[in-house]
Protein backbone atom coordinates (compact mmCIF):
# COMPACT_ATOMS: atom_id res chain seq x y z
CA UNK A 1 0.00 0.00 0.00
CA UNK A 2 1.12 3.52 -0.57
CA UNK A 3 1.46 4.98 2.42
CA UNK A 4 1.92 9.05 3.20
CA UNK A 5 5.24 8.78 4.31
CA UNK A 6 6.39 7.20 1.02
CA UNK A 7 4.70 9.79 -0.66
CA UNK A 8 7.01 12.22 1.14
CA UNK A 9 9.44 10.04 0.72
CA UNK A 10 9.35 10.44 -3.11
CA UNK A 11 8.94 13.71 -3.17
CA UNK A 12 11.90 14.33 -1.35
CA UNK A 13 13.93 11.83 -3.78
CA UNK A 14 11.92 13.62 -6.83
CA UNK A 15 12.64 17.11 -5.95
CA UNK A 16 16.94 17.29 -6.15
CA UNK A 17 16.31 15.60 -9.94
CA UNK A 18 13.92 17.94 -11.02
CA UNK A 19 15.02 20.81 -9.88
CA UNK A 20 18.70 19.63 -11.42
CA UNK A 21 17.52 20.54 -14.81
CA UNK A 22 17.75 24.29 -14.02
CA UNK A 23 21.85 24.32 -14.13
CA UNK A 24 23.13 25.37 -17.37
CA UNK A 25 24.97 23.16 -20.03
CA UNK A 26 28.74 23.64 -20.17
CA UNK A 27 29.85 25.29 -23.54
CA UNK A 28 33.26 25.23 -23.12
CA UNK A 29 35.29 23.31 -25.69
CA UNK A 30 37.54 19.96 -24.13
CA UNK A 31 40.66 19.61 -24.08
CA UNK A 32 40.04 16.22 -26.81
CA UNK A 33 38.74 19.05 -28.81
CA UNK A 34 42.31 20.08 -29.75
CA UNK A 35 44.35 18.46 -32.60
CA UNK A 36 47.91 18.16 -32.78
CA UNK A 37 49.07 20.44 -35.60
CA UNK A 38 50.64 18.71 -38.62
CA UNK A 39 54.31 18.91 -39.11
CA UNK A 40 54.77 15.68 -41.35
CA UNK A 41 55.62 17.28 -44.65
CA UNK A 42 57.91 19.61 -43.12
CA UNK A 43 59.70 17.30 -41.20
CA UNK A 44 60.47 15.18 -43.75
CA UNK A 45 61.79 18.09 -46.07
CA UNK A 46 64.22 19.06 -42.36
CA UNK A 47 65.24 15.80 -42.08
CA UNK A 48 66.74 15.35 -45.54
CA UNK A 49 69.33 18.02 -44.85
CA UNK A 50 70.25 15.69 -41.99
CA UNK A 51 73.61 13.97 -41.32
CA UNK A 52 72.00 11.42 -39.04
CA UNK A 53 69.33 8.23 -39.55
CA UNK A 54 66.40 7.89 -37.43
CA UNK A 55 67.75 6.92 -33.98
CA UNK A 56 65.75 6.28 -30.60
CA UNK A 57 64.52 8.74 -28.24
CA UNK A 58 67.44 10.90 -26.36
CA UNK A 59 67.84 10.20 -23.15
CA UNK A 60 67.04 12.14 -19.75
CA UNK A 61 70.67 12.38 -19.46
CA UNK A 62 71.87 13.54 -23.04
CA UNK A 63 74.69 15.61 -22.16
CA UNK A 64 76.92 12.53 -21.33
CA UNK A 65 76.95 11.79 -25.18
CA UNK A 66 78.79 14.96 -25.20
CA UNK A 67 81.91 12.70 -23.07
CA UNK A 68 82.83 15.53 -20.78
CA UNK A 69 83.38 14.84 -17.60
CA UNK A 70 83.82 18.75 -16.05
CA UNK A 71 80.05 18.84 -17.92
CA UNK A 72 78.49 16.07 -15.98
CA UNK A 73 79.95 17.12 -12.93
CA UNK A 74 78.45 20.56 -13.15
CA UNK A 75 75.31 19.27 -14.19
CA UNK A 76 75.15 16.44 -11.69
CA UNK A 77 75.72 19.67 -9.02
CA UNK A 78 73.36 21.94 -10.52
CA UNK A 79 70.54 19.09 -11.05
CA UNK A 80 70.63 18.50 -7.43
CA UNK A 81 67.23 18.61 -5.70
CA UNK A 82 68.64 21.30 -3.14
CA UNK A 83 69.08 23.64 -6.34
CA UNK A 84 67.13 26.86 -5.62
CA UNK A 85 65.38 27.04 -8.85
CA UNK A 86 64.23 22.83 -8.56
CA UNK A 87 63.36 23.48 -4.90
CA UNK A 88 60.62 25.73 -5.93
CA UNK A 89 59.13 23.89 -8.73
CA UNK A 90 59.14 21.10 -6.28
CA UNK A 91 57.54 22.92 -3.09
CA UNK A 92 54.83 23.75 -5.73
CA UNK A 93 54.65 20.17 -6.54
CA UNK A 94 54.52 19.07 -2.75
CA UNK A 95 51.68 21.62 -2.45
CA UNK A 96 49.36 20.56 -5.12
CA UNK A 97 49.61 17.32 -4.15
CA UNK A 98 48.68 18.42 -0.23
CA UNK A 99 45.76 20.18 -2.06
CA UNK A 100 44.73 16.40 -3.80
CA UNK A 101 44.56 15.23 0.07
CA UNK A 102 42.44 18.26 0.95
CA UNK A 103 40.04 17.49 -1.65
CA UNK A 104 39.19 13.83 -0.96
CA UNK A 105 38.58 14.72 2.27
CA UNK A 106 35.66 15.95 1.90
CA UNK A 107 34.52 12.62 0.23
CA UNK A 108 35.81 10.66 3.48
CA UNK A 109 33.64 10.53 7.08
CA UNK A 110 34.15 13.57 9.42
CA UNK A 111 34.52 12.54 13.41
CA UNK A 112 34.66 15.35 15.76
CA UNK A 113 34.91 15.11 19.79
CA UNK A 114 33.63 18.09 21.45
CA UNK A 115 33.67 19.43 24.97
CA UNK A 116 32.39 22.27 26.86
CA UNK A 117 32.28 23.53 30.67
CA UNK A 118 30.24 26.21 31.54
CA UNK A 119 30.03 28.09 35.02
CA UNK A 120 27.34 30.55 35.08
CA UNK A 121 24.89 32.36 37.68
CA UNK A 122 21.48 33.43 36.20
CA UNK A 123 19.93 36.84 37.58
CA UNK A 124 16.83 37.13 40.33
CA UNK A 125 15.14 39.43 37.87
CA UNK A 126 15.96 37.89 34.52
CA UNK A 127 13.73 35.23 32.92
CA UNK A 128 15.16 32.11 34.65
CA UNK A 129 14.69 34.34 37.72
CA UNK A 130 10.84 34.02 37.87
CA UNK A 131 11.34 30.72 37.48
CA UNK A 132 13.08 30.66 40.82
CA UNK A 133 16.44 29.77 39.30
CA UNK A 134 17.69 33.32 40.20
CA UNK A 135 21.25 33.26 41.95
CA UNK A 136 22.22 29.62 41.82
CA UNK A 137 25.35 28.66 40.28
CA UNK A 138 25.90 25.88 37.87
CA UNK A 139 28.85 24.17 36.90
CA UNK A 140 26.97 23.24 34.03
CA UNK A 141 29.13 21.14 30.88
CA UNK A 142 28.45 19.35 27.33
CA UNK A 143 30.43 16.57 25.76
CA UNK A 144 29.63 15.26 22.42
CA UNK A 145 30.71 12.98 19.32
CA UNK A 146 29.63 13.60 16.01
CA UNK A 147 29.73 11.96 13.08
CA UNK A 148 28.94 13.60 9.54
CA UNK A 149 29.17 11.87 6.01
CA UNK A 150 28.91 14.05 2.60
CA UNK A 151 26.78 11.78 -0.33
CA UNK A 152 28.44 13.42 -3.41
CA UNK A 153 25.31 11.89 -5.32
CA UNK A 154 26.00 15.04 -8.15
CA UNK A 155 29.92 14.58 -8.29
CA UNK A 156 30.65 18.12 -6.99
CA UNK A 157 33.66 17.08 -4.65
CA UNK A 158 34.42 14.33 -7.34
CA UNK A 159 35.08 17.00 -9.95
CA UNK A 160 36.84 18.80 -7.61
CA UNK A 161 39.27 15.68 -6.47
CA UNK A 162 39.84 15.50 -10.43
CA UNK A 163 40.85 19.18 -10.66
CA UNK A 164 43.32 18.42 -7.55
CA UNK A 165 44.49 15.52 -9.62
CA UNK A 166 44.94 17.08 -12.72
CA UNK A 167 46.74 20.42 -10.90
CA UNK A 168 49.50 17.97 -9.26
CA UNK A 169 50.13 16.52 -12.29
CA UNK A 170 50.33 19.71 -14.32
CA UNK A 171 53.06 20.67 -11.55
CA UNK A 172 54.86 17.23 -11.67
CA UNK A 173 55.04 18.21 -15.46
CA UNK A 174 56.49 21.55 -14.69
CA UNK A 175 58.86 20.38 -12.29
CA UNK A 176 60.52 18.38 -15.00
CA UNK A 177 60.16 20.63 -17.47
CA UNK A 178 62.12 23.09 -14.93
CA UNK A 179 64.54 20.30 -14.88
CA UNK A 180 64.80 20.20 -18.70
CA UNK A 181 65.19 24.01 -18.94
CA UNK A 182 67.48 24.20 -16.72
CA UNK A 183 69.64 21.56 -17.86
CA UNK A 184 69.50 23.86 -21.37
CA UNK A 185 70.85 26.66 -19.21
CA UNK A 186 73.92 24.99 -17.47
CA UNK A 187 75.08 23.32 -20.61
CA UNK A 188 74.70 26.28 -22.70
CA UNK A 189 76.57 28.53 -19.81
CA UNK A 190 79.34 26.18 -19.61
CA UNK A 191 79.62 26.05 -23.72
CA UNK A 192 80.01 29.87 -23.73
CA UNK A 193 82.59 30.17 -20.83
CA UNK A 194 84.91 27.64 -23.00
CA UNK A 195 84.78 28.55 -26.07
CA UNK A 196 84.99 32.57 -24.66
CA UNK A 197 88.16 30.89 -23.17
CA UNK A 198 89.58 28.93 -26.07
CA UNK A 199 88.80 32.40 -28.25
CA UNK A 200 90.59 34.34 -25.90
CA UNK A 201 93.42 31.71 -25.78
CA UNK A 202 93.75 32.17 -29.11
CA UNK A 203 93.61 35.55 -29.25
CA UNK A 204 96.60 35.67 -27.06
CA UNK A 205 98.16 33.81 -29.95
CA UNK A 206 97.32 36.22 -32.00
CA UNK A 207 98.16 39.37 -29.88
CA UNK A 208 101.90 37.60 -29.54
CA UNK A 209 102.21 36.87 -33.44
CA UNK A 210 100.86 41.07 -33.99
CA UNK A 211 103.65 42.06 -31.62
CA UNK A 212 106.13 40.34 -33.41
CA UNK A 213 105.18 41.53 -37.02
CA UNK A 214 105.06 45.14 -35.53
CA UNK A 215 108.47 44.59 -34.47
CA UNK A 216 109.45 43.76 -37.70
CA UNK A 217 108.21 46.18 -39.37
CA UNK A 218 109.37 48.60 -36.83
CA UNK A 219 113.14 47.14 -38.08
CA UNK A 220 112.25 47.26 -41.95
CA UNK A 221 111.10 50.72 -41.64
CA UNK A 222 114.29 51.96 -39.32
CA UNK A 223 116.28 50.11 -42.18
CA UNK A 224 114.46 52.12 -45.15
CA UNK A 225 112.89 49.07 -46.53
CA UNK A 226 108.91 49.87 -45.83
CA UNK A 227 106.98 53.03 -44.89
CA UNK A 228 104.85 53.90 -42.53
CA UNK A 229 101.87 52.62 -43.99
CA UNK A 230 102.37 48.73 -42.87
CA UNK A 231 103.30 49.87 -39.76
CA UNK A 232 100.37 51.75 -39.01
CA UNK A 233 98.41 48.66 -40.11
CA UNK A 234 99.87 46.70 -37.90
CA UNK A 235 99.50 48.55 -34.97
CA UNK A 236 95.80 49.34 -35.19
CA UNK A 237 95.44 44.92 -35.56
CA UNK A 238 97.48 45.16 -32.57
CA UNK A 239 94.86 46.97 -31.09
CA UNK A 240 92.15 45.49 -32.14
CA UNK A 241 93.00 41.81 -31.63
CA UNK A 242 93.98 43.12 -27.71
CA UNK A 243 90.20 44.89 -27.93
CA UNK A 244 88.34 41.18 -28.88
CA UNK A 245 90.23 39.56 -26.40
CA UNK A 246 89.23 41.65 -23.38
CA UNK A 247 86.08 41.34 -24.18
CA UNK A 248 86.00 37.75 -24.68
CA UNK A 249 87.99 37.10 -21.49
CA UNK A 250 84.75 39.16 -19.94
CA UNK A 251 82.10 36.88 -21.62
CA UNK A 252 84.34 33.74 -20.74
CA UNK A 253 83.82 35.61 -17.07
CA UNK A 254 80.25 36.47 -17.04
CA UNK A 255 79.20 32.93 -18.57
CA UNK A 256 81.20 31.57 -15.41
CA UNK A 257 79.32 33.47 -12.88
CA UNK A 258 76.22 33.16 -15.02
CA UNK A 259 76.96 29.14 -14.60
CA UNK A 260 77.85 29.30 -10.65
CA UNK A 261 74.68 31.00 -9.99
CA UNK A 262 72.60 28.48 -12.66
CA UNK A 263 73.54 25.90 -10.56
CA UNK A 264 73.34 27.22 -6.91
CA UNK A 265 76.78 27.43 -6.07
CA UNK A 266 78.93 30.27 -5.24
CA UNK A 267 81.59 30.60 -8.34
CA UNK A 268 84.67 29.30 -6.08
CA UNK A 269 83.18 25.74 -6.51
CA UNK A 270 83.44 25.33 -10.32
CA UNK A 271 86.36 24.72 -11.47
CA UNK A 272 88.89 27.38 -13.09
CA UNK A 273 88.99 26.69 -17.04
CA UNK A 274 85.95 24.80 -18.86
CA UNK A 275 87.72 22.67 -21.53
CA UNK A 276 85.24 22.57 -24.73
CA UNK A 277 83.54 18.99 -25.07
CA UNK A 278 85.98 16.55 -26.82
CA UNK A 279 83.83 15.24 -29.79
CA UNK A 280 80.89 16.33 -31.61
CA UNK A 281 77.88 15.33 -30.13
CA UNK A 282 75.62 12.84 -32.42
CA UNK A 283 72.56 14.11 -34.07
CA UNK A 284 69.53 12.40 -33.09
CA UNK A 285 66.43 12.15 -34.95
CA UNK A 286 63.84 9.79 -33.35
CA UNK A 287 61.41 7.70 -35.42
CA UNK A 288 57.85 9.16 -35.27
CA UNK A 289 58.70 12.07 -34.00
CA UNK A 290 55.46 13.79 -35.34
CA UNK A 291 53.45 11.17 -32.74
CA UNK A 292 55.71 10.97 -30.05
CA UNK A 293 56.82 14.59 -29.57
CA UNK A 294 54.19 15.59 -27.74
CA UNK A 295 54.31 12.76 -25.07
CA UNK A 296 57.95 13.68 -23.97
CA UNK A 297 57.11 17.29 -24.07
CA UNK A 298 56.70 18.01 -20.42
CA UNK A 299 55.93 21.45 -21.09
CA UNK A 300 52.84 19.94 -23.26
CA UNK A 301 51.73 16.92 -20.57
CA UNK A 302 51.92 20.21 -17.85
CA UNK A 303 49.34 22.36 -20.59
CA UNK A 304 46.80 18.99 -20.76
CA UNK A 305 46.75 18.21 -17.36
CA UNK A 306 45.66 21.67 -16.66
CA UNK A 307 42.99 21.93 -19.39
CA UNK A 308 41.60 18.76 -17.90
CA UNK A 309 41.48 20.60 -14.43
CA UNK A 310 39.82 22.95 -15.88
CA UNK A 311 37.58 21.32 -17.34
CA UNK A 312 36.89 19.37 -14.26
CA UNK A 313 36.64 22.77 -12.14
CA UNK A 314 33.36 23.65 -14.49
CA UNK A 315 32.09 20.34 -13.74
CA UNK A 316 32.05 21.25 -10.12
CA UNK A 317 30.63 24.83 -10.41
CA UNK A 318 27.88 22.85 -12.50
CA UNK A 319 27.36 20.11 -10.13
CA UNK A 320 27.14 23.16 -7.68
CA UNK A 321 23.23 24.03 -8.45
CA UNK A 322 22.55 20.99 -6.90
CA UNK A 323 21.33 19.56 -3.43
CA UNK A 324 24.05 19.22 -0.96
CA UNK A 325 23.12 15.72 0.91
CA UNK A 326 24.77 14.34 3.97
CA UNK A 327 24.02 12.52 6.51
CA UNK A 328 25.02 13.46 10.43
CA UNK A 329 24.68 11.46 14.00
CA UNK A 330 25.72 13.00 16.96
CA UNK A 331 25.75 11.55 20.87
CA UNK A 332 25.90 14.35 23.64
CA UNK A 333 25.54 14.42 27.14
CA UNK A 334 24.39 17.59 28.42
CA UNK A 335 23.98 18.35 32.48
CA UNK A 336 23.91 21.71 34.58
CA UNK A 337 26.22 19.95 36.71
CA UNK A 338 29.40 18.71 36.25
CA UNK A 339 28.55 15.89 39.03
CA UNK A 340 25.70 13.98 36.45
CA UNK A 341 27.45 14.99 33.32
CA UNK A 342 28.39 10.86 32.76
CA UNK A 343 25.08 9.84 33.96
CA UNK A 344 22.13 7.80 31.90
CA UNK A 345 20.42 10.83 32.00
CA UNK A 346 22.56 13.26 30.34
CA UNK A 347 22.50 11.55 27.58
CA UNK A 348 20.73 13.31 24.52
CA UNK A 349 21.21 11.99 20.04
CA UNK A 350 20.05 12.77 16.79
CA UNK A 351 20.65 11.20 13.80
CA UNK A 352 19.71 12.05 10.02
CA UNK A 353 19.86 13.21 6.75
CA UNK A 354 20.26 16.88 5.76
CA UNK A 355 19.51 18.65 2.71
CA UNK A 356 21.05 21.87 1.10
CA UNK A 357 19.51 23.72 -2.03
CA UNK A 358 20.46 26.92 -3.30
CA UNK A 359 17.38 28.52 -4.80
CA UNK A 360 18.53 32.46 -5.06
CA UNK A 361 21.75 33.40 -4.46
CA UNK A 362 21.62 36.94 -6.72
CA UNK A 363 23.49 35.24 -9.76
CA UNK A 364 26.80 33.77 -7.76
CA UNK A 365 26.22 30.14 -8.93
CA UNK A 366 25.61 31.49 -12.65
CA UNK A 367 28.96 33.72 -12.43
CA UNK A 368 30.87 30.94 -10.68
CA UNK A 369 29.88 28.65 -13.61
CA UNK A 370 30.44 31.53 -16.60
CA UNK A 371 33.99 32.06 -14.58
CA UNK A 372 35.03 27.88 -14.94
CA UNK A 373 33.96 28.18 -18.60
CA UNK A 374 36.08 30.99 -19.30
CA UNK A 375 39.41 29.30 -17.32
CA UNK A 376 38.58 26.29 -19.28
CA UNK A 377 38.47 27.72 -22.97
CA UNK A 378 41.85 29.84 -21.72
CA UNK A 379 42.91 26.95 -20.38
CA UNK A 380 42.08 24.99 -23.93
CA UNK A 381 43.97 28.18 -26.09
CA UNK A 382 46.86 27.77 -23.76
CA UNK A 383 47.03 24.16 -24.41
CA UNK A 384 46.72 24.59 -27.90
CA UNK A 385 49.62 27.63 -28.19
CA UNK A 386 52.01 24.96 -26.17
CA UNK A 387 51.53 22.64 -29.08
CA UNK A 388 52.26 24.71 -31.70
CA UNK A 389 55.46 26.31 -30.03
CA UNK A 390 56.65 22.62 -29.00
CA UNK A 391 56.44 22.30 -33.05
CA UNK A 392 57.85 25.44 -33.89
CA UNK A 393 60.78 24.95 -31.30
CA UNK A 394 61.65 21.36 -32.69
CA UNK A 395 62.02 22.30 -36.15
CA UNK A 396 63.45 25.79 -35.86
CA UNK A 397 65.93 23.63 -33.34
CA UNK A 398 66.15 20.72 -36.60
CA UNK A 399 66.87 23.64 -39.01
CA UNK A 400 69.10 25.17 -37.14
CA UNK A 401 71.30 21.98 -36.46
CA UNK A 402 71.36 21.54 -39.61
CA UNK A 403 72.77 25.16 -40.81
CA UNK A 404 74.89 24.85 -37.66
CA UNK A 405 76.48 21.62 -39.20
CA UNK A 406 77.37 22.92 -42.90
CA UNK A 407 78.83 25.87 -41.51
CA UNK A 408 81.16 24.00 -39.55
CA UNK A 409 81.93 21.48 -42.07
CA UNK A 410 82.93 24.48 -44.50
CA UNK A 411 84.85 26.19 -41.55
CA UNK A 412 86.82 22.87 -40.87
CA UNK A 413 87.08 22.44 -44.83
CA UNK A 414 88.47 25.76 -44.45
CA UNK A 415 90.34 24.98 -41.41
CA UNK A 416 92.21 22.25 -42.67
CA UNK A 417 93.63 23.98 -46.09
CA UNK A 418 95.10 26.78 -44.30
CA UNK A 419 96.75 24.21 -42.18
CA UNK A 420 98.31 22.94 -45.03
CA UNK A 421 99.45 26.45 -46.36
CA UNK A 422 100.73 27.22 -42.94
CA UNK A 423 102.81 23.69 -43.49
CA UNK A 424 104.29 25.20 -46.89
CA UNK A 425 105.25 28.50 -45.51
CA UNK A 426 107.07 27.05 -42.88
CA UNK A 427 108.94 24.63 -45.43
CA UNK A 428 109.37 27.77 -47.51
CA UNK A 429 110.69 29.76 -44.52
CA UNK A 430 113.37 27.08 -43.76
CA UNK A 431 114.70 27.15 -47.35
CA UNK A 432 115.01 30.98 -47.29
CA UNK A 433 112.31 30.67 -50.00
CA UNK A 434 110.29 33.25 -47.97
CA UNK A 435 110.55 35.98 -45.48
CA UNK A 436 109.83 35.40 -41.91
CA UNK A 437 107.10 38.31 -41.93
CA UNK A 438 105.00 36.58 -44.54
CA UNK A 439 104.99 33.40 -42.19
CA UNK A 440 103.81 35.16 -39.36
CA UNK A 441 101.10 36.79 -41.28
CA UNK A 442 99.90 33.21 -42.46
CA UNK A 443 99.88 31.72 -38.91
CA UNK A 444 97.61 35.14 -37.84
CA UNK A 445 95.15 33.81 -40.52
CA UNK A 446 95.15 30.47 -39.19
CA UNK A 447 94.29 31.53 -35.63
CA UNK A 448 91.62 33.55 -37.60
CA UNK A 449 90.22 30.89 -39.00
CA UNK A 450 90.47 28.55 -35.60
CA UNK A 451 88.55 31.13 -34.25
CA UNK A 452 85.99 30.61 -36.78
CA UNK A 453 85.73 27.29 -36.44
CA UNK A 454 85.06 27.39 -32.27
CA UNK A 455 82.56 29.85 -32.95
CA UNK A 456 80.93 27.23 -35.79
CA UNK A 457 81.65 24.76 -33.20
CA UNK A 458 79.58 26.40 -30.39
CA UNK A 459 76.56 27.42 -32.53
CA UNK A 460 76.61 23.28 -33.07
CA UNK A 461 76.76 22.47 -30.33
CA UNK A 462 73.99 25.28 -28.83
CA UNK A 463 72.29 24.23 -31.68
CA UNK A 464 72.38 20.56 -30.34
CA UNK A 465 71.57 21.45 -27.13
CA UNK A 466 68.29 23.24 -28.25
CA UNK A 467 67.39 20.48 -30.52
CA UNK A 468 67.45 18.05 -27.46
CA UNK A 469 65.69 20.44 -25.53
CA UNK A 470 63.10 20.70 -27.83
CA UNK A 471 62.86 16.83 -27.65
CA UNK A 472 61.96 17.07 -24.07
CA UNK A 473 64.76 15.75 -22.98
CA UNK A 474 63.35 12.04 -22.44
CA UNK A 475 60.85 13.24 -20.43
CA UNK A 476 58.25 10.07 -19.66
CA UNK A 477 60.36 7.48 -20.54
């Protein structure tokens, strides 16, 4: 039979599902909305100016292919979790993941122990006074327990556990991808303070060789044999090769300090010179790069994991037009008197469901939601811009590699013949075949042109360093 109470009873079960079709739809695109941009064709036209087959994915460590051992000692320092610039990206990690705990709390039971003692006097005139209770103390006290269980029938806390979830991951993302930058960062530093160095080493060369020739021409010109001219010539190369080297003793300097503070160490703790890496590092170009790019992106997982918060966050500020339903119990003894406080009759319990609808609240739910919709579609664009610069990045990196590499083949081509020239003027010099002054002039060009090729060497190797960056630098493997 139907009684009245299961009337109410449906009514009450009725009422949170039809009043759940006045929240609004969500509008806001997804994050599996967003395509990864094609790159195939111009991959493939990158890849053919190459010097390297396909290979497999670099690893989180790809410096060590460079074999320098002063370079993974500075990097094994200034990767250490203590670094300054790591511990931050990890406190941030350490908090979101607090904020994960925070979340499923409210999905878990809540048990509270209360207690209260209350001395008090009522007055002869008041209210409890014409009830004769007028100037009689009471040592009066409470203890209770209570017990209180959210039903998340709507998924509000749900969504709002997945937003936790997909913040901490977004942060473990960036953590790495603080890692990977900064990884970039020391390698590049310590590129620039050696080959500053070696170009100021050579310089030196060069500053010693421009003495010398002045000197000589200082003689021919005392002796009658050349004007002033040369001489003049010589002394403003003088000058200028002294200039170049000054200043690239001060990069070789600032790149040093730049390094020390990079890493998190005062400058007294790297060493004194930075030797260039001994061999060119390998080019690596990993098979199905066009799929797998994005995966070992961290920079990319950190943009998806936050467009899925997002789009979990509108899920709760949707969810939040509904009932609020929980259930609560509480036990409590209650006494004027201290002395019967733990007695049968001070006991007192209620137990039951309760039920919270928002009906008018001027247009916050409404704004809340329009506000989650708006994070989530900036949260979608920003997804979306990550992917295209993680594409842009990887083939600007490819492209420049690969300019990177012909120019130091051609410097090294380049390199190598005036090494043999230098060879024959020497030979030449022995057999009185040539002056001494021509010599010297010959080794100044070769200097030149090792300075050259260190500078073609170091945009190769930046222009490794970027390309592995733009890899991701093995990130998820």
């Amino acid at each position: 039979m139907f009684t009245t109470r299961n009337s109410r009873s449906a009514w009450i079960l009725a009422l949170p599902l039809a009043l759940g079709g006045c929240a609004p739809a969500i509008h806001a695109p997804s994050p599996e909305s967003v395509r990864p941009p094609e790159f195939g064709k111009t991959l493939t036209i990158l890849e053919a100016g190459a010097t390297s087959p396909h290979s497999p994915w670099p690893d989180t460590l790809w410096w060590h292919s460079l074999k320098d051992p002063v370079l993974d000692r500075i990097l094994s320092i200034g990767l250490r979790p203590d670094n300054p610039v790591l511990q931050a990206a990890r406190a941030q990690r350490q908090w979101t993941a607090a904020m994960v705990q925070l979340r499923r709390s409210a999905l878990g039971p809540q048990l509270a122990l209360s207690g209260q003692v209350t001395p008090m006097e009522f007055s002869n005139n008041g209210a409890f006074g014409a009830l004769g209770l007028g100037h009689r103390f009471y040592d009066s006290g409470t203890a209770g327990l209570g017990f209180r269980q959210t039903l998340d029938f709507w998924g509000y806390h749900h969504d709002l556990v997945q937003a936790a979830l997909g913040e901490a991951a977004a942060s473990q993302a960036r953590e790495a991808d603080t890692r990977r930058l900064l990884a970039a960062t020391l390698v590049e530093q310590y590129l620039d303070w050696g080959a500053a160095e070696r170009i100021a080493a050579l310089l030196r060369q060069k500053e010693q060789l421009a003495r010398e020739q002045l000197e000589l021409a200082r003689q021919r010109h005392a002796l009658g044999l050349d004007s002033q001219l040369p001489l003049q010539q010589l002394e403003r190369q003088l000058q200028g090769t002294i200039e170049s080297r000054v200043q690239w003793q001060k990069i070789a300097t600032d790149s040093r300090l730049a390094l020390a503070q990079s890493a998190g160490l005062g400058p007294d703790r790297l060493p004194t010179h930075a030797p260039l890496p001994p061999q060119q590092a390998p080019v690596i170009i990993p098979a199905h790069i066009h799929l797998d790019l994005f995966a070992h992106r961290p920079d990319v997982r950190a943009a998806l994991e936050l467009a899925k918060a997002s789009q979990a966050q509108t899920k709760a500020a949707q969810a939040a037009f509904y009932p609020n339903i929980s259930f609560a119990t509480l036990l409590d003894l209650d006494s004027a008197h201290l002395a019967t406080l733990f007695t049968p009759g001070s006991i007192a319990w209620q137990f039951g469901p309760a039920l919270h609808l928002p009906l008018f609240q001027s247009g916050a739910l409404h704004a809340r939601l329009h506000g989650a919709e708006a994070r989530q579609e900036l949260a979608i664009a920003l997804y979306e811009q990550t992917l295209l610069g993680a594409v842009r990045q990887a083939l600007q990196a490819l492209n420049e590699l690969n300019r990177s590499q012909q120019a130091l083949a051609a410097s090294t081509i380049a390199w190598n013949s005036g090494r043999a020239s230098l060879k024959l003027a020497s030979t030449r010099v022995d057999l009185g075949l040539e002056a001494r002054p021509r010599y010297l002039a010959e080794e100044s060009s070769q200097l030149q042109r090792s300075i050259h090729r260190t500078m073609a060497e170091l945009s190769t190797w930046k222009a490794w360093t970027a390309w592995q960056t733009a890899l991701g630098g093995g990130y998820g493997q």
